[in-house]
N, C-alpha and C. Protein backbone atom coordinates (compact mmCIF):
# COMPACT_ATOMS: atom_id res chain seq x y z
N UNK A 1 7.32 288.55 104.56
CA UNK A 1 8.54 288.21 103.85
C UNK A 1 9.64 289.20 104.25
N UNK A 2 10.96 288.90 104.83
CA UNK A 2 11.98 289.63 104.82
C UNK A 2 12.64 290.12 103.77
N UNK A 3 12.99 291.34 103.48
CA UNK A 3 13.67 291.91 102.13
C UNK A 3 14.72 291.42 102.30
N UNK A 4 15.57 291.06 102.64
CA UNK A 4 17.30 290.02 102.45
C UNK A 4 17.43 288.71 103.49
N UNK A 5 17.83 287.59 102.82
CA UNK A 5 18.06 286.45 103.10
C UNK A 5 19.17 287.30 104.20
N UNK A 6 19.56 286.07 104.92
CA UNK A 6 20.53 286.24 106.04
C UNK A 6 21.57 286.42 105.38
N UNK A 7 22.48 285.62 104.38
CA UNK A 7 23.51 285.81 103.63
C UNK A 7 23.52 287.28 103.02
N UNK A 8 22.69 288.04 102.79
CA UNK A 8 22.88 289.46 102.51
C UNK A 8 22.97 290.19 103.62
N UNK A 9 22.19 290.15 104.73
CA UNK A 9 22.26 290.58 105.77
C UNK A 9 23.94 290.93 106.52
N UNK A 10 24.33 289.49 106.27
CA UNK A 10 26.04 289.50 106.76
C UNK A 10 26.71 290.43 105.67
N UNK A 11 26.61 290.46 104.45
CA UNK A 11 27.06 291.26 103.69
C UNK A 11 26.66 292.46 103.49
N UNK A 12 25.79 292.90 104.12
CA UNK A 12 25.29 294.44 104.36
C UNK A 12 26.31 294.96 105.17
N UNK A 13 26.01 294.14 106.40
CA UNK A 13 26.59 294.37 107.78
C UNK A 13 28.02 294.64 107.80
N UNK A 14 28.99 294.22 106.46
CA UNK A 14 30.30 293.67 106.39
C UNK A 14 30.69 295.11 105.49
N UNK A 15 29.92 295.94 104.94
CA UNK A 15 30.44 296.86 103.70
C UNK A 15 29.81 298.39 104.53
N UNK A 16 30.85 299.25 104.45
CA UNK A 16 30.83 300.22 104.68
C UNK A 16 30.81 301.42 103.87
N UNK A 17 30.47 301.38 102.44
CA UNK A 17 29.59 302.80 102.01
C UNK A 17 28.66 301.86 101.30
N UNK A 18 27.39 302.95 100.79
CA UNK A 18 26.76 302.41 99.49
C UNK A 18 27.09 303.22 98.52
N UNK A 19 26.15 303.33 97.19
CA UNK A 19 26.05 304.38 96.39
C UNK A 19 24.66 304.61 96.41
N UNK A 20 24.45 305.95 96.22
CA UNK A 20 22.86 306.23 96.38
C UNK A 20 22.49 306.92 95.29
N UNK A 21 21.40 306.50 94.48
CA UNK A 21 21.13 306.87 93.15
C UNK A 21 19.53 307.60 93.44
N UNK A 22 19.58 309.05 93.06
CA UNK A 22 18.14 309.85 92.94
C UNK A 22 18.25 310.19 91.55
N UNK A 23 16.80 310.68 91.54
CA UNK A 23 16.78 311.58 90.13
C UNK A 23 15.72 312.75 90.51
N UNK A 24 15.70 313.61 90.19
CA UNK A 24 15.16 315.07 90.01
C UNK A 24 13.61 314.65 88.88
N UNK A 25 12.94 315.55 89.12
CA UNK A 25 11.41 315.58 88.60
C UNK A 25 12.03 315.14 87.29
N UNK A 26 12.75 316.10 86.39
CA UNK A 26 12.90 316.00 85.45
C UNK A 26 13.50 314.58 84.70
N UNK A 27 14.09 314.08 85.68
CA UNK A 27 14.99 312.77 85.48
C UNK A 27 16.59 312.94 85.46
N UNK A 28 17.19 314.10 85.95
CA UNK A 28 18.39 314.15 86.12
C UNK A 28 18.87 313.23 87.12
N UNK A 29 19.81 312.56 86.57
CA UNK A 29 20.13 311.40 87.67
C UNK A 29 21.50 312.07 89.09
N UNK A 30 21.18 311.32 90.05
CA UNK A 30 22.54 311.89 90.64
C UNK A 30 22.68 310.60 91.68
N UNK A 31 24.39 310.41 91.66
CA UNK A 31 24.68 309.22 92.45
C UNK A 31 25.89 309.80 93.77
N UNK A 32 25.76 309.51 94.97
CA UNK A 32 26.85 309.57 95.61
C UNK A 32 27.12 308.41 96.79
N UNK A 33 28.11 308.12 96.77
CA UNK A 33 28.99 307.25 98.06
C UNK A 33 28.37 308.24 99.62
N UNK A 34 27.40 307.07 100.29
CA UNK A 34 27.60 307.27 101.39
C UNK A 34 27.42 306.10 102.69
N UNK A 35 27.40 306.52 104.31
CA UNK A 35 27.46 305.57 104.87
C UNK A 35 26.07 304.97 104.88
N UNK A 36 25.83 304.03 105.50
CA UNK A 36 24.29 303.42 105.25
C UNK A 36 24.50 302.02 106.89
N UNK A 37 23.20 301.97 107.41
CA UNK A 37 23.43 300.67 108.13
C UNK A 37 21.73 300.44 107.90
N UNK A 38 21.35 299.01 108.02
CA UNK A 38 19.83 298.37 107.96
C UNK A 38 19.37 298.32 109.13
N UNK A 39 18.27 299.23 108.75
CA UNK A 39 17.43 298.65 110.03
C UNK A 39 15.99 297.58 109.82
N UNK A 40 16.06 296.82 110.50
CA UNK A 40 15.07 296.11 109.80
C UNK A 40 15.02 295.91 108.14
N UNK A 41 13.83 295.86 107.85
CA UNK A 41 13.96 295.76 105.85
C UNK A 41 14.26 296.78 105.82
N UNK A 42 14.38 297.87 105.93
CA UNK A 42 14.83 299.38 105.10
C UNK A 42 16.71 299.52 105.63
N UNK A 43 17.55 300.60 104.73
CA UNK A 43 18.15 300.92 105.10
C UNK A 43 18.26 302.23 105.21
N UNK A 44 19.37 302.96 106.61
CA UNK A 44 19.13 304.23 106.65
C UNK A 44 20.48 304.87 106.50
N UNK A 45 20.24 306.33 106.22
CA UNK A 45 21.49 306.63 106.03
C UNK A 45 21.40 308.12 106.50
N UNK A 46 22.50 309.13 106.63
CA UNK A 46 22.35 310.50 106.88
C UNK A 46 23.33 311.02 106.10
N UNK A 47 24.08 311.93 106.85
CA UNK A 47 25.47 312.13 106.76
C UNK A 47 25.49 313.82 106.83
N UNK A 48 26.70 314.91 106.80
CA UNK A 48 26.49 315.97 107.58
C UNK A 48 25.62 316.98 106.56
N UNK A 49 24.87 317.62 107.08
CA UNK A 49 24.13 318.81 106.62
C UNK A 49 23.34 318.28 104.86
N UNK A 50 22.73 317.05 105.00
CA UNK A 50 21.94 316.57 104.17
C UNK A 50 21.13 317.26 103.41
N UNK A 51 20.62 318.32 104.31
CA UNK A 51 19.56 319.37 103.38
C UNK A 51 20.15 320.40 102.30
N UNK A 52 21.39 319.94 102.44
CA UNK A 52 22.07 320.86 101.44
C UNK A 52 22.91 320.04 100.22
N UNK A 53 21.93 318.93 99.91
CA UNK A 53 22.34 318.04 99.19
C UNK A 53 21.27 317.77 97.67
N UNK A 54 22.21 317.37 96.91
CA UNK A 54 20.87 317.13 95.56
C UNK A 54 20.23 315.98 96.24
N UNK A 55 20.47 314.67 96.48
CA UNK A 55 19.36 314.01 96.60
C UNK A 55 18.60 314.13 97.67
N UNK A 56 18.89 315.01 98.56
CA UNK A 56 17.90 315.83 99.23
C UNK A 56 16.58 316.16 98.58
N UNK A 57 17.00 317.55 98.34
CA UNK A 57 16.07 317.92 96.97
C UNK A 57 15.27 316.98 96.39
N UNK A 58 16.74 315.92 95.38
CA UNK A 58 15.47 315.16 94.82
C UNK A 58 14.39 313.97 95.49
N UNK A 59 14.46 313.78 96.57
CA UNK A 59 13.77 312.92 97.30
C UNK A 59 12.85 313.83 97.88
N UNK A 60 12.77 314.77 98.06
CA UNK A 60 11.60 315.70 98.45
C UNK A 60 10.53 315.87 97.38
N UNK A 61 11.25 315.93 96.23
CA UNK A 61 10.59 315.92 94.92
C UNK A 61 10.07 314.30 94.28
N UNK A 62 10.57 313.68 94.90
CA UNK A 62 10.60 312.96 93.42
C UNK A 62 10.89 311.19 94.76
N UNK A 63 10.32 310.49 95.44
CA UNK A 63 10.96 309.64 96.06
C UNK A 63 11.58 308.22 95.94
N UNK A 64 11.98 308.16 94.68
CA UNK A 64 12.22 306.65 94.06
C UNK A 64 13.75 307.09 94.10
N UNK A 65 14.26 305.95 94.70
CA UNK A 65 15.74 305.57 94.68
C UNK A 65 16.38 303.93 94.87
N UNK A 66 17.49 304.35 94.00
CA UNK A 66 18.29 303.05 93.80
C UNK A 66 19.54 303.11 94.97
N UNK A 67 19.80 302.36 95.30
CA UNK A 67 21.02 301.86 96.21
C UNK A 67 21.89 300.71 95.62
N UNK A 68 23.28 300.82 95.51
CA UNK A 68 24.16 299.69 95.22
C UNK A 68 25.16 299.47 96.06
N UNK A 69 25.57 298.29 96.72
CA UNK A 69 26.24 298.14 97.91
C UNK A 69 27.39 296.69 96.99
N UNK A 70 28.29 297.21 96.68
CA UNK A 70 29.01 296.22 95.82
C UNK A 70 30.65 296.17 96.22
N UNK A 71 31.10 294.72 95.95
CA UNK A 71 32.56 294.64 96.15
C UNK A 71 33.09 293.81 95.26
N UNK A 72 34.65 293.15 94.70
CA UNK A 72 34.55 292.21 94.86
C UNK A 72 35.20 290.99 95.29
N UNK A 73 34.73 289.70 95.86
CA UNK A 73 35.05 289.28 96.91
C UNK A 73 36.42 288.51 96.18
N UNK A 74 36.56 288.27 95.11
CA UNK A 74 38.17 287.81 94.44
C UNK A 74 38.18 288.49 93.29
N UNK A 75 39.50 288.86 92.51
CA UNK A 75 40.00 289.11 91.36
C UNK A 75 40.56 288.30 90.22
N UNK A 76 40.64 286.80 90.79
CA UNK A 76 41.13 285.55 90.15
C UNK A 76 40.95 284.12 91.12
N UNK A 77 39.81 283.67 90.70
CA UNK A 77 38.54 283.88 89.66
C UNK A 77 37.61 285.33 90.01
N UNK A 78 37.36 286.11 88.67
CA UNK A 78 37.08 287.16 89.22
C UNK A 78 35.75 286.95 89.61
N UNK A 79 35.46 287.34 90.84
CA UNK A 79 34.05 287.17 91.54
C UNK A 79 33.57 288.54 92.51
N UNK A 80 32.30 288.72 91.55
CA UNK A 80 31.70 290.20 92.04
C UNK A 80 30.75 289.68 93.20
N UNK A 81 30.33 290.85 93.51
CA UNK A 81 28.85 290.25 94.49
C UNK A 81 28.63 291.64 95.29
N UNK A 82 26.81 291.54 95.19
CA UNK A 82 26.69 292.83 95.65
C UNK A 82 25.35 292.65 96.10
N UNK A 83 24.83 293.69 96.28
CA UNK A 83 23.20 293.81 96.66
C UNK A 83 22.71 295.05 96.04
N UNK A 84 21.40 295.05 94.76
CA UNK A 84 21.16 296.69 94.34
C UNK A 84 19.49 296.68 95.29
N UNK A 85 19.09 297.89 95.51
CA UNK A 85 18.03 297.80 95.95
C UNK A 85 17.17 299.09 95.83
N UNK A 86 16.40 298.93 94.90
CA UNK A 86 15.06 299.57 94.53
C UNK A 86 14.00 299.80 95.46
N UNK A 87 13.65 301.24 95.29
CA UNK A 87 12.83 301.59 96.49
C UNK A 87 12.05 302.40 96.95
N UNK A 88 11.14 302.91 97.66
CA UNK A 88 10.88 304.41 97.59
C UNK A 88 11.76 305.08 99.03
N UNK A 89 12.42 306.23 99.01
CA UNK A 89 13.21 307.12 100.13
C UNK A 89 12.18 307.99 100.53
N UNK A 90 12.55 307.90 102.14
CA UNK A 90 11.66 309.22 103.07
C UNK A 90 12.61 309.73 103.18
N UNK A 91 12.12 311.06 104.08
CA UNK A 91 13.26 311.91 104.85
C UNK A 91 12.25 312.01 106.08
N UNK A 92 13.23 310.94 106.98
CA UNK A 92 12.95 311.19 108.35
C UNK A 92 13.47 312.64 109.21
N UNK A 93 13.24 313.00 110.17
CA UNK A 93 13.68 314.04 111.12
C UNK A 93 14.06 313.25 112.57
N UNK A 94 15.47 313.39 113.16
CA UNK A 94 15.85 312.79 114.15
C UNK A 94 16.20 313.85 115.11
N UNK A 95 16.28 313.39 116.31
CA UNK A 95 17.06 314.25 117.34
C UNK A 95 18.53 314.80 116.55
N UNK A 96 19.17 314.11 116.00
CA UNK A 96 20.32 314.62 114.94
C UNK A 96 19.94 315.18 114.15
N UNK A 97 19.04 315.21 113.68
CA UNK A 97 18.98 315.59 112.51
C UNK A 97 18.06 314.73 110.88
N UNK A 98 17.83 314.91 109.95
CA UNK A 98 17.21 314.44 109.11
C UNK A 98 18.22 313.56 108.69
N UNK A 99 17.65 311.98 107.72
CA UNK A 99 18.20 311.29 107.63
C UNK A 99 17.07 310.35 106.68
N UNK A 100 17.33 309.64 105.45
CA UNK A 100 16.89 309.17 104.91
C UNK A 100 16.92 307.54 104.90
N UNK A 101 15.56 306.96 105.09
CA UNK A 101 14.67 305.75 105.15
C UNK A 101 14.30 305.29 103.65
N UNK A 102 15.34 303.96 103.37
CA UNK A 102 14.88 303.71 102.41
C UNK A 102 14.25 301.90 102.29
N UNK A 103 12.81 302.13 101.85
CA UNK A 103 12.30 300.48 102.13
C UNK A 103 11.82 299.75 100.51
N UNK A 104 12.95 299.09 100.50
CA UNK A 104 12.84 298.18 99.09
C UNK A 104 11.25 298.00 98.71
N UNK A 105 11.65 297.96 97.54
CA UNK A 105 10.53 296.96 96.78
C UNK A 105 11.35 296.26 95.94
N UNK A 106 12.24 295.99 95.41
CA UNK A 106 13.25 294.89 94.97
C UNK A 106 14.38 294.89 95.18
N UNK A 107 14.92 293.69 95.20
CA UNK A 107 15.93 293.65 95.67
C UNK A 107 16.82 292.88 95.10
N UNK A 108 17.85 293.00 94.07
CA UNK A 108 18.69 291.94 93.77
C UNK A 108 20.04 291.98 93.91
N UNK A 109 20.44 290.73 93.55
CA UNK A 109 21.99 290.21 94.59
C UNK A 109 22.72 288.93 93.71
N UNK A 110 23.78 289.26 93.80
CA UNK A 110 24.95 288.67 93.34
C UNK A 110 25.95 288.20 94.10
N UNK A 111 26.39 286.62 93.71
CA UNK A 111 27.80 286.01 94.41
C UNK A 111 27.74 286.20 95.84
N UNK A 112 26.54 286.13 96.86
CA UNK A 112 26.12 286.58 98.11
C UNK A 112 25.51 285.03 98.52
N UNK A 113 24.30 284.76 97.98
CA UNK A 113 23.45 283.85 98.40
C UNK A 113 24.03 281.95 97.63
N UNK A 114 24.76 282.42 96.44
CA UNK A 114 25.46 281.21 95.45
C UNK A 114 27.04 282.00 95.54
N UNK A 115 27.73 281.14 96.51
CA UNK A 115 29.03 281.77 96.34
C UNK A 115 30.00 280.86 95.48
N UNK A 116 29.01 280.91 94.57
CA UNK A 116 30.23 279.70 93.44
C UNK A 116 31.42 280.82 93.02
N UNK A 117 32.46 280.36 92.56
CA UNK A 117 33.14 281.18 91.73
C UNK A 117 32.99 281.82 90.50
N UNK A 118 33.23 282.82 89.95
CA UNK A 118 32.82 283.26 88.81
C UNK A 118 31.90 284.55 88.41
N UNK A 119 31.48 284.15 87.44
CA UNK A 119 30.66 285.44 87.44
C UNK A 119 28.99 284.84 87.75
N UNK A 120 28.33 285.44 88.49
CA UNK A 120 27.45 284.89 89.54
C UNK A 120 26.24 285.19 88.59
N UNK A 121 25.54 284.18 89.25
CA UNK A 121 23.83 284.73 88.77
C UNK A 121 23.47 285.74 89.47
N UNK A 122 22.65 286.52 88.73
CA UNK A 122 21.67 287.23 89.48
C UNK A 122 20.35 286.85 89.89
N UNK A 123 20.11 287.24 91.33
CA UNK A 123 18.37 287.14 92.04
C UNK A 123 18.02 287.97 92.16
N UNK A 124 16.46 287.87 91.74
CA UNK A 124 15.55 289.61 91.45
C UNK A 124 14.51 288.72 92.87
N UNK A 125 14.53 289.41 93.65
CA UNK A 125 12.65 289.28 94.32
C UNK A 125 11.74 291.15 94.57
N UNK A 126 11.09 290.48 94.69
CA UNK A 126 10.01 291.64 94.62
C UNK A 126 9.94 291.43 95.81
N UNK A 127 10.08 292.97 96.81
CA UNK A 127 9.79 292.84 98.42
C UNK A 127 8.88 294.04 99.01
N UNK A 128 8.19 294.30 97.93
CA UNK A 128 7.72 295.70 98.43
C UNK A 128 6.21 295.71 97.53
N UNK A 129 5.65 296.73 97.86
CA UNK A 129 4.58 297.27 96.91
C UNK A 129 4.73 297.78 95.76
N UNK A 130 5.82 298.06 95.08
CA UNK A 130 6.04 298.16 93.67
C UNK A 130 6.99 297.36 92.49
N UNK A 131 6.45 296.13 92.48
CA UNK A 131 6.96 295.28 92.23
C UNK A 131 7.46 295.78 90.06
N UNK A 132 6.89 296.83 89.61
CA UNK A 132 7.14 297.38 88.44
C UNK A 132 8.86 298.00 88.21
N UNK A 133 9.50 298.53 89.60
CA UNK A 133 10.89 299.02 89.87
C UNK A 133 11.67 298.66 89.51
């Protein structure tokens, strides 16, 4: 099973930051704007001197993370649409440098796959081994 229909795929492809949501052992949450592109089902991301970052840290600790990749595509009729995606994060090591691998286990999406107007349904699928996320 592929983690995003093609219609998300184009809308991955089309948005240029995400938000990236960790939390610390303890459960301190922390979110920041960064760049991201998909490779295959996972998406990856870096950005400069990563190891000196909280969700660094907390993905070393702790590897469950949320991603939200959202816009929206009118203001009248107001129409959102996005993609959130639940997951566990690695920290790869590249010739650049380290850079974090993140491969869903759910995935849901809005005003992407039903581009009616309005305020959109939401689709939950389960794409991973932890379908509890």
């Amino acid at each position: 099973m592929n983690a995003f229909t093609p219609a998300e795929l184009e809308y991955l492809d089309s948005q240029p930051l995400m938000r990236f949501a960790t939390a610390s052992p303890s459960g301190k949450p922390d979110v920041a704007p960064v760049i991201f592109e998909v490779d295959d089902d996972d998406i990856l991301t870096s950005g400069f001197d990563i190891t000196r970052t909280v969700r660094y840290r907390n993905i070393e600790s702790n590897p469950r993370a949320t991603l939200v990749i959202d816009d929206l595509a009118s203001v009248d009729p107001w129409s959102p649409r996005g993609v959130k995606i639940i997951g566990a994060a690695a920290i790869e090591q590249t010739r650049r440098g380290p850079r974090f691998r993140i491969t869903p286990d759910v995935v849901i999406s809005w005003g992407i796959n039903d581009t009616t107007p309005g305020i959109p349904k939401m689709e939950r699928r389960v794409v991973g081994d932890r379908p509890d996320s």
